[in-house]
PDB file of N, CA and C in Angstrom:
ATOM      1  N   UNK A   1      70.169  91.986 108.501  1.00  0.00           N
ATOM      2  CA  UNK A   1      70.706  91.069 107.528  1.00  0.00           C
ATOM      3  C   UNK A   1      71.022  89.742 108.221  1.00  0.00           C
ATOM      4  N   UNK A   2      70.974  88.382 107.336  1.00  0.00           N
ATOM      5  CA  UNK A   2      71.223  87.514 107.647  1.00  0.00           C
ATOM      6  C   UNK A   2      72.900  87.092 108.458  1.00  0.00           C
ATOM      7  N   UNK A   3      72.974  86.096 109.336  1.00  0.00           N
ATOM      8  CA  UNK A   3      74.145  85.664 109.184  1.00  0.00           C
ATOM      9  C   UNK A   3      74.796  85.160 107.866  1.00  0.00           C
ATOM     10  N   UNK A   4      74.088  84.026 107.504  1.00  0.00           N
ATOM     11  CA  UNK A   4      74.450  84.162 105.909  1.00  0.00           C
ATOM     12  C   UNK A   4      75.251  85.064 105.718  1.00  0.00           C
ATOM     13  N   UNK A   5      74.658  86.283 104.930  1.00  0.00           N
ATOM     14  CA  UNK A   5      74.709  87.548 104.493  1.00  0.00           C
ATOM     15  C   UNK A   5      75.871  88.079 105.036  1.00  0.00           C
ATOM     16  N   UNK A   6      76.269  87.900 106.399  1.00  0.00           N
ATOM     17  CA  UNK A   6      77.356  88.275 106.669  1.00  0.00           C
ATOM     18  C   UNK A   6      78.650  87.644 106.177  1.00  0.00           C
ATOM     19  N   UNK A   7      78.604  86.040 106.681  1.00  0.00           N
ATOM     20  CA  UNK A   7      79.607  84.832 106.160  1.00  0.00           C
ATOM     21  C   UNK A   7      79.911  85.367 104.749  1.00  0.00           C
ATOM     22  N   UNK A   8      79.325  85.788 103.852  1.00  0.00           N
ATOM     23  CA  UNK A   8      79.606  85.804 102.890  1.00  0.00           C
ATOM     24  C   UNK A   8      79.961  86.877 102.394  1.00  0.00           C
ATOM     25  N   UNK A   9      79.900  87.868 102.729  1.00  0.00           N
ATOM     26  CA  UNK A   9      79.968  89.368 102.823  1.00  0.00           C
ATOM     27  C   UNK A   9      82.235  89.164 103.444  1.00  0.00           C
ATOM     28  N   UNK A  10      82.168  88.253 104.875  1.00  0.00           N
ATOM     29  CA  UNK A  10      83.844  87.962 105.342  1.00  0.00           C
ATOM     30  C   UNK A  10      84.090  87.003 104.362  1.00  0.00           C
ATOM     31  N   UNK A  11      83.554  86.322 103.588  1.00  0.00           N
ATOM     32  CA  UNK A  11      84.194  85.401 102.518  1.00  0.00           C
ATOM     33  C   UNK A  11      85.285  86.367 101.699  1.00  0.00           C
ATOM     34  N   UNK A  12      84.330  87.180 101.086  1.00  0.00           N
ATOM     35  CA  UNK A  12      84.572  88.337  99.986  1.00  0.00           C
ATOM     36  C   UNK A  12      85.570  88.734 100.452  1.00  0.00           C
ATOM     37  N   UNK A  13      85.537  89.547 101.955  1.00  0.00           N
ATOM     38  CA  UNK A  13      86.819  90.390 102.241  1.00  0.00           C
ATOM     39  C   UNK A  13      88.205  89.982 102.754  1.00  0.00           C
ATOM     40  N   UNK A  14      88.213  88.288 103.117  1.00  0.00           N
ATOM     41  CA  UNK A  14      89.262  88.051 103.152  1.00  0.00           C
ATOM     42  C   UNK A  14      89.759  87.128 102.112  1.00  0.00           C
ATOM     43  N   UNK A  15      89.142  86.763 100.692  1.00  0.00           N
ATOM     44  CA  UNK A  15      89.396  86.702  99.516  1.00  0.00           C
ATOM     45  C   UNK A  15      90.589  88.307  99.377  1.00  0.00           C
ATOM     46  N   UNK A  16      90.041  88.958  99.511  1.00  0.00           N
ATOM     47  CA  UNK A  16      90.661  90.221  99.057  1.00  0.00           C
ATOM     48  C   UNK A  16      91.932  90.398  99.974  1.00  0.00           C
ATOM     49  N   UNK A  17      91.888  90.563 101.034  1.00  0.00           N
ATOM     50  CA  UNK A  17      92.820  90.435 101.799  1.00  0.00           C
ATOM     51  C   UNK A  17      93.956  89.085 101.371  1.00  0.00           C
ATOM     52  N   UNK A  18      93.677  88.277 101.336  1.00  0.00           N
ATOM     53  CA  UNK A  18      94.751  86.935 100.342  1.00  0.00           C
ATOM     54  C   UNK A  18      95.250  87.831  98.973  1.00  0.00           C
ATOM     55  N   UNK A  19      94.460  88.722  98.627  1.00  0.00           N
ATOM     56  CA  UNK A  19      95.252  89.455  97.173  1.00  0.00           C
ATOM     57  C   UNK A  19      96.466  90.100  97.530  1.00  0.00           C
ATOM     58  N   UNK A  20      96.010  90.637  98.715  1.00  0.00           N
ATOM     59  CA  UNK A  20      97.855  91.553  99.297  1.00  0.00           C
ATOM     60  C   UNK A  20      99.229  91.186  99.073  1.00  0.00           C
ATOM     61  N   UNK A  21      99.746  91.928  99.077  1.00  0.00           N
ATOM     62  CA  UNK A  21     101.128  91.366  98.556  1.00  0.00           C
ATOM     63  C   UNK A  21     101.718  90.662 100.093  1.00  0.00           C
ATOM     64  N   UNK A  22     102.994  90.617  99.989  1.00  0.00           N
ATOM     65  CA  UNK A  22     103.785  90.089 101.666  1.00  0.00           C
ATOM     66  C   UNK A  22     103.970  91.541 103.114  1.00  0.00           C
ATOM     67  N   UNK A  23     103.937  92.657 102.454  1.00  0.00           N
ATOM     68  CA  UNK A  23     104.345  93.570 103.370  1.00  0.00           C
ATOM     69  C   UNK A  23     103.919  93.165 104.328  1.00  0.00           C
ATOM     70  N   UNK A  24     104.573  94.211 105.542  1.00  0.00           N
ATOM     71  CA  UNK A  24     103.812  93.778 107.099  1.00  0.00           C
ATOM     72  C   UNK A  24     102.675  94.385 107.201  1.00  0.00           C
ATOM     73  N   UNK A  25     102.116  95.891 106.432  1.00  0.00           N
ATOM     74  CA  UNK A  25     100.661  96.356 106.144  1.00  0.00           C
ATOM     75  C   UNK A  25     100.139  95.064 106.081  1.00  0.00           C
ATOM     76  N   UNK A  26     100.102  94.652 105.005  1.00  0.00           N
ATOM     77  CA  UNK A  26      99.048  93.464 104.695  1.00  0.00           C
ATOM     78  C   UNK A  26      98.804  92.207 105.358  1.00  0.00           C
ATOM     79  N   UNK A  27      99.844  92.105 106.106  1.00  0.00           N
ATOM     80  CA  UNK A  27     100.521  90.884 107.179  1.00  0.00           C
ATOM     81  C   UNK A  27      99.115  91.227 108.039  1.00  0.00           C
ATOM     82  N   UNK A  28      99.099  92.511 108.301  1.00  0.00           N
ATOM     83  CA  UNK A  28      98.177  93.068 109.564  1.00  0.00           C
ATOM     84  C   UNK A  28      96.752  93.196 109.181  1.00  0.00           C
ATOM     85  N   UNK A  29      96.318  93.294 108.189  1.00  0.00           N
ATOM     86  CA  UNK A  29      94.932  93.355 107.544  1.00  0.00           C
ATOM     87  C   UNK A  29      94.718  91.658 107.470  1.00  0.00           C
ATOM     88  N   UNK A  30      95.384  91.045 107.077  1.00  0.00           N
ATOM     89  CA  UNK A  30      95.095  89.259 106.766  1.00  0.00           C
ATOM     90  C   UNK A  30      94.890  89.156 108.498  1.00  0.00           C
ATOM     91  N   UNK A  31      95.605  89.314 109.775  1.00  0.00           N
ATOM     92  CA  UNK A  31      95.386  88.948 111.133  1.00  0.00           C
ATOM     93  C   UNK A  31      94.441  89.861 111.512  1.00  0.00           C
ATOM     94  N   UNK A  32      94.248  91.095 111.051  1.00  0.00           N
ATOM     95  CA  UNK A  32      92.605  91.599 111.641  1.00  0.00           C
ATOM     96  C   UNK A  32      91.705  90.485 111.181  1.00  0.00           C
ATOM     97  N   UNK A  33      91.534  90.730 109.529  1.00  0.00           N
ATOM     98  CA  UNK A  33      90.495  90.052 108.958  1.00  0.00           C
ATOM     99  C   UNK A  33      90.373  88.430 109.924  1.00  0.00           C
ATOM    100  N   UNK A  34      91.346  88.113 110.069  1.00  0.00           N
ATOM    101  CA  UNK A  34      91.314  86.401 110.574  1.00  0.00           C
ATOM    102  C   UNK A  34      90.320  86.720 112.035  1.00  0.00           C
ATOM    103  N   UNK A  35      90.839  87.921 112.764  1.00  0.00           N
ATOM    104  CA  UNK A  35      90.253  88.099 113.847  1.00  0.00           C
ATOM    105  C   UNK A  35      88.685  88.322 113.827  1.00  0.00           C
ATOM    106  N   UNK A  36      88.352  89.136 113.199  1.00  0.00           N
ATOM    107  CA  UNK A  36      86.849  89.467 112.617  1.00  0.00           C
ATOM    108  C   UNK A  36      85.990  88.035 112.550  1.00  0.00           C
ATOM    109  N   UNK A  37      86.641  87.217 111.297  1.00  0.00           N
ATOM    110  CA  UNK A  37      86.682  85.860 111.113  1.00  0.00           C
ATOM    111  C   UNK A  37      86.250  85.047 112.377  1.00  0.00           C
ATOM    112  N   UNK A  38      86.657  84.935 113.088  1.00  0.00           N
ATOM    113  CA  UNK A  38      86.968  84.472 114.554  1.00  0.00           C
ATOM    114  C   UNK A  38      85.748  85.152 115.585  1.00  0.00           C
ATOM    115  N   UNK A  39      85.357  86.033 115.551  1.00  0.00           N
ATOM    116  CA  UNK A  39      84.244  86.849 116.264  1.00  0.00           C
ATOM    117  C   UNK A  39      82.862  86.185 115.499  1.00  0.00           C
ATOM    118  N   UNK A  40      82.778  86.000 113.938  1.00  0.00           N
ATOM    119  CA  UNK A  40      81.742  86.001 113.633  1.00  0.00           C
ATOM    120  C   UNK A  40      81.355  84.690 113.815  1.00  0.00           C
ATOM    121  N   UNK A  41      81.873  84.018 113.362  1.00  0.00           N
ATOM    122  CA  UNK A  41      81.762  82.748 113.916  1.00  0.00           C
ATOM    123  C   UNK A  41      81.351  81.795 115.257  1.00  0.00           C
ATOM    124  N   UNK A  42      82.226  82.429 116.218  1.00  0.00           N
ATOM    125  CA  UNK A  42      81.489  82.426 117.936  1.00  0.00           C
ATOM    126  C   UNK A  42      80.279  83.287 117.819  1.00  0.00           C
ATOM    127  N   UNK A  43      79.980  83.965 117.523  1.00  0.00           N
ATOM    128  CA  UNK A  43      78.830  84.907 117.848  1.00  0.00           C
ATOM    129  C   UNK A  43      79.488  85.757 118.477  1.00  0.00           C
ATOM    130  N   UNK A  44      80.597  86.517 118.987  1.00  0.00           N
ATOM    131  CA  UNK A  44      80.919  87.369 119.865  1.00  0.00           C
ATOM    132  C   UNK A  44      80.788  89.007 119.308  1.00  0.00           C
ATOM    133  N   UNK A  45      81.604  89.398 120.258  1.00  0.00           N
ATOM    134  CA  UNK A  45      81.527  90.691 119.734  1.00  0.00           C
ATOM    135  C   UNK A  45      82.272  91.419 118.887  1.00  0.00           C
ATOM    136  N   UNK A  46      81.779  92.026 117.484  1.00  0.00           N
ATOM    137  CA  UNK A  46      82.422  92.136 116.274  1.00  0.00           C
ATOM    138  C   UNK A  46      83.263  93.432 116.149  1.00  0.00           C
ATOM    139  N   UNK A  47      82.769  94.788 117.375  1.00  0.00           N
ATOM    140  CA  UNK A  47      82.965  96.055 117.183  1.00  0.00           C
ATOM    141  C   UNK A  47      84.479  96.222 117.181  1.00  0.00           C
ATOM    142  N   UNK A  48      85.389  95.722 117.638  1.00  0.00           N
ATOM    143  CA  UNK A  48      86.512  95.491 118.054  1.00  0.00           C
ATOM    144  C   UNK A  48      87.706  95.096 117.030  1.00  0.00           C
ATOM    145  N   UNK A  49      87.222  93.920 116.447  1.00  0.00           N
ATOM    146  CA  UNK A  49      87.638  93.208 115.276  1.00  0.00           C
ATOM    147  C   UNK A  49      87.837  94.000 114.213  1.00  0.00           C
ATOM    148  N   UNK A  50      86.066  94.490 113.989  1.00  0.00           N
ATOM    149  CA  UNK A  50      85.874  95.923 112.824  1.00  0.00           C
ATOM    150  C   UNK A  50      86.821  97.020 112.652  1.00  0.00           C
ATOM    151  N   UNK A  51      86.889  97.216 114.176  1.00  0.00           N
ATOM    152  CA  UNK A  51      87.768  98.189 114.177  1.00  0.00           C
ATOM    153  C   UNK A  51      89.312  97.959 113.699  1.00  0.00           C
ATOM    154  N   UNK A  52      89.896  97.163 114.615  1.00  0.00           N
ATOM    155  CA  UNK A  52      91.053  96.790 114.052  1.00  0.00           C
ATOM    156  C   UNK A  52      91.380  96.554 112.548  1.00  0.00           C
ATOM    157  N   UNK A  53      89.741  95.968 111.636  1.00  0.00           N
ATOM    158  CA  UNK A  53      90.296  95.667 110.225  1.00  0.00           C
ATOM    159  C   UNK A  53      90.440  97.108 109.483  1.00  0.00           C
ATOM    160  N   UNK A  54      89.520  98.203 109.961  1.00  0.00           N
ATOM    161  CA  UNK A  54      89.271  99.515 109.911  1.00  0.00           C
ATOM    162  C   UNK A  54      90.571  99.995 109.813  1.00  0.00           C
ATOM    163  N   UNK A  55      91.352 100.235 111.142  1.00  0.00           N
ATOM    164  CA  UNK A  55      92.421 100.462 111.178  1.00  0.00           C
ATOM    165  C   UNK A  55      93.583  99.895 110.471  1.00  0.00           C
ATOM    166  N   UNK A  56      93.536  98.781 110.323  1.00  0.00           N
ATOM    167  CA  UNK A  56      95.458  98.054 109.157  1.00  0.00           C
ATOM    168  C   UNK A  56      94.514  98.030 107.731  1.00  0.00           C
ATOM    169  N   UNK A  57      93.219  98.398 107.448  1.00  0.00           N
ATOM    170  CA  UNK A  57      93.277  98.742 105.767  1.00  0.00           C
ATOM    171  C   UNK A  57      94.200 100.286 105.986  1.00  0.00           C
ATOM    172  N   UNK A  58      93.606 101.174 106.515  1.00  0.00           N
ATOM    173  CA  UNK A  58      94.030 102.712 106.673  1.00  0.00           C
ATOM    174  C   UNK A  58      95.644 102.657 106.792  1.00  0.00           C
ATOM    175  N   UNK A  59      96.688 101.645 106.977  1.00  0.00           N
ATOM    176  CA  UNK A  59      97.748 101.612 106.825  1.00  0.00           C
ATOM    177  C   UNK A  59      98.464 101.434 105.134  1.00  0.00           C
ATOM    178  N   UNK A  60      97.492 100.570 104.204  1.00  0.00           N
ATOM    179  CA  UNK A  60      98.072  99.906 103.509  1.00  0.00           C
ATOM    180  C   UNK A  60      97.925 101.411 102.371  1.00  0.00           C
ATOM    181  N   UNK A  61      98.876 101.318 101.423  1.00  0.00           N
ATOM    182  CA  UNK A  61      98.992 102.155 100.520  1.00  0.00           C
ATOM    183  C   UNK A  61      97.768 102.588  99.514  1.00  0.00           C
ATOM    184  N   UNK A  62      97.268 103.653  99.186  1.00  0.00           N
ATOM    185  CA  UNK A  62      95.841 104.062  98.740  1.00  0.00           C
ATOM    186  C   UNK A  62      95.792 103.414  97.266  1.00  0.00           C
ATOM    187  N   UNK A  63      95.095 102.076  97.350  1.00  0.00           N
ATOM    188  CA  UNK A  63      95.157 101.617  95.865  1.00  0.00           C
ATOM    189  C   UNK A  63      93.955 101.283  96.075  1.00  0.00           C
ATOM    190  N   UNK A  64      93.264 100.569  94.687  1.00  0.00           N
ATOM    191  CA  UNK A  64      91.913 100.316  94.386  1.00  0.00           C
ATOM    192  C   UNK A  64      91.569  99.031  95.551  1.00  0.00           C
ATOM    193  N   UNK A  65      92.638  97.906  95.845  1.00  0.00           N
ATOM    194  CA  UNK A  65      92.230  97.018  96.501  1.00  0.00           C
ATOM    195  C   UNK A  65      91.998  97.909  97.836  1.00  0.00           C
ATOM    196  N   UNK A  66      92.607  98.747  98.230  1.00  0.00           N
ATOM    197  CA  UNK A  66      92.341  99.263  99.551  1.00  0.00           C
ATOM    198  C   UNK A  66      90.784  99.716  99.817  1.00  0.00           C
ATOM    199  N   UNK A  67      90.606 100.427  98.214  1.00  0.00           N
ATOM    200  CA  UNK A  67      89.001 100.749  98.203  1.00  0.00           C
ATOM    201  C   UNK A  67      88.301  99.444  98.211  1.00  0.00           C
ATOM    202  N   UNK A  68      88.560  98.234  97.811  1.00  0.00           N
ATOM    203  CA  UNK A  68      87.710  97.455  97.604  1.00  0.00           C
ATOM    204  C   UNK A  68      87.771  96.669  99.100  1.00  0.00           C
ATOM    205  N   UNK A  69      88.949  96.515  99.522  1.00  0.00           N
ATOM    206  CA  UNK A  69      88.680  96.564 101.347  1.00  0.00           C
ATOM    207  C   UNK A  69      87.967  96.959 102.273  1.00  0.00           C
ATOM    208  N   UNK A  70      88.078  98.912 102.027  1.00  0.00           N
ATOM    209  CA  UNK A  70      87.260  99.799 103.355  1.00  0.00           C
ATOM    210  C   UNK A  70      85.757  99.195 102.531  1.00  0.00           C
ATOM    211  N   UNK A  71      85.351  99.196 101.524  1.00  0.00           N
ATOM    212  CA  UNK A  71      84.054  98.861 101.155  1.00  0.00           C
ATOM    213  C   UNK A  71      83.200  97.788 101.635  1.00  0.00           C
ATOM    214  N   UNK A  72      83.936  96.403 101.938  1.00  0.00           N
ATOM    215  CA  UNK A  72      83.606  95.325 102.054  1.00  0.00           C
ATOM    216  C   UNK A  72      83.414  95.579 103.493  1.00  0.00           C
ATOM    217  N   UNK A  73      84.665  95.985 104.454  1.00  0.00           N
ATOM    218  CA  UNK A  73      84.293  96.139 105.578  1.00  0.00           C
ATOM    219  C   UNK A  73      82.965  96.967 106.231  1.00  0.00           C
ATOM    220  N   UNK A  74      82.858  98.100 105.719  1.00  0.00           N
ATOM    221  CA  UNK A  74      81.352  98.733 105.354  1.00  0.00           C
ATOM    222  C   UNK A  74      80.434  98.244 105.572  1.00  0.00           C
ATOM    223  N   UNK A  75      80.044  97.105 104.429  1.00  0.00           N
ATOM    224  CA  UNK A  75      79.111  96.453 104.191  1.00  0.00           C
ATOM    225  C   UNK A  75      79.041  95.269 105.254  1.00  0.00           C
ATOM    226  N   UNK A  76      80.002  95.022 106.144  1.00  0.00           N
ATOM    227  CA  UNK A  76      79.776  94.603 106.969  1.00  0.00           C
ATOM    228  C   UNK A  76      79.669  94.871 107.889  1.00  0.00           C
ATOM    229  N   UNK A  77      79.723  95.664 108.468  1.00  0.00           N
ATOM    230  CA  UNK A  77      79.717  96.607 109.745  1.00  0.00           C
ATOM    231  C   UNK A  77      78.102  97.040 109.636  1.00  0.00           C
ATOM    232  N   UNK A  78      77.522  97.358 108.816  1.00  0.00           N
ATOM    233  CA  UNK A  78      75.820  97.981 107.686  1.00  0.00           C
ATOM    234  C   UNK A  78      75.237  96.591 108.667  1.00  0.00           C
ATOM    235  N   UNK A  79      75.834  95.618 107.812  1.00  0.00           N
ATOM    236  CA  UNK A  79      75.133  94.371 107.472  1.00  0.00           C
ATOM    237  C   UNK A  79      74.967  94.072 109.292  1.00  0.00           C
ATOM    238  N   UNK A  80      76.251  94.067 109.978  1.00  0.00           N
ATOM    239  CA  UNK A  80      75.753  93.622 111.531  1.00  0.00           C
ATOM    240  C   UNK A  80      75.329  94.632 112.050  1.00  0.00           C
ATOM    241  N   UNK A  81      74.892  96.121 111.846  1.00  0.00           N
ATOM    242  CA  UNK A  81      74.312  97.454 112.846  1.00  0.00           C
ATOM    243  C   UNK A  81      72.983  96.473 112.107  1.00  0.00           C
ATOM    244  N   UNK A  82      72.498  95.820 111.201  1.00  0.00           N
ATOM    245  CA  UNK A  82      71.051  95.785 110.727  1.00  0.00           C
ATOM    246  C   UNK A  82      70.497  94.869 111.868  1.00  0.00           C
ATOM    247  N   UNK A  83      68.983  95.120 112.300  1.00  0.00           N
ATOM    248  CA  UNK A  83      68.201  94.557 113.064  1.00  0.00           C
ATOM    249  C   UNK A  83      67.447  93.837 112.584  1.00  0.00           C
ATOM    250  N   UNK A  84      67.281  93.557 111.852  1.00  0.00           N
ATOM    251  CA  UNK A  84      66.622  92.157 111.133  1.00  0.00           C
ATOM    252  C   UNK A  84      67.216  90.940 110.813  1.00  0.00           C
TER     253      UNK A  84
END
């Protein structure tokens, strides 16, 4: 998948992440996501970032945005394992 494809893919998920309420869960998903953010951009390495956003969704309370979180992250994690 494209870079594009990606940019826009972290558009989406930290749109979503701005939906969170104030808790410190969400405090921590908005500073993964920023971090991720921050990797894709340099070109660096994303596995790390992923992980961390991986990890503070799995904190936040099991609601639909949470699904619509682990999903996005997914699709990005898909989108950078792709070789094309």
């Amino acid at each position: 998948m494209s870079l594009e494809s990606v940019k826009l893919l972290y558009v989406t998920l930290q749109r979503y992440a701005g939906w969170l309420d104030r808790g410190r869960a969400s405090v921590a998903v908005r500073v993964e996501v920023a971090s991720l953010g921050t990797a894709i951009d340099s070109g660096g390495e994303t596995s790390s970032p992923l992980s961390g956003v991986d990890t503070s969704i799995a904190r936040l309370p099991s609601t639909a945005m949470r699904k619509m979180l682990r999903a996005t992250a997914g699709e990005i994690r898909r989108a950078l394992q792709d070789p094309r």
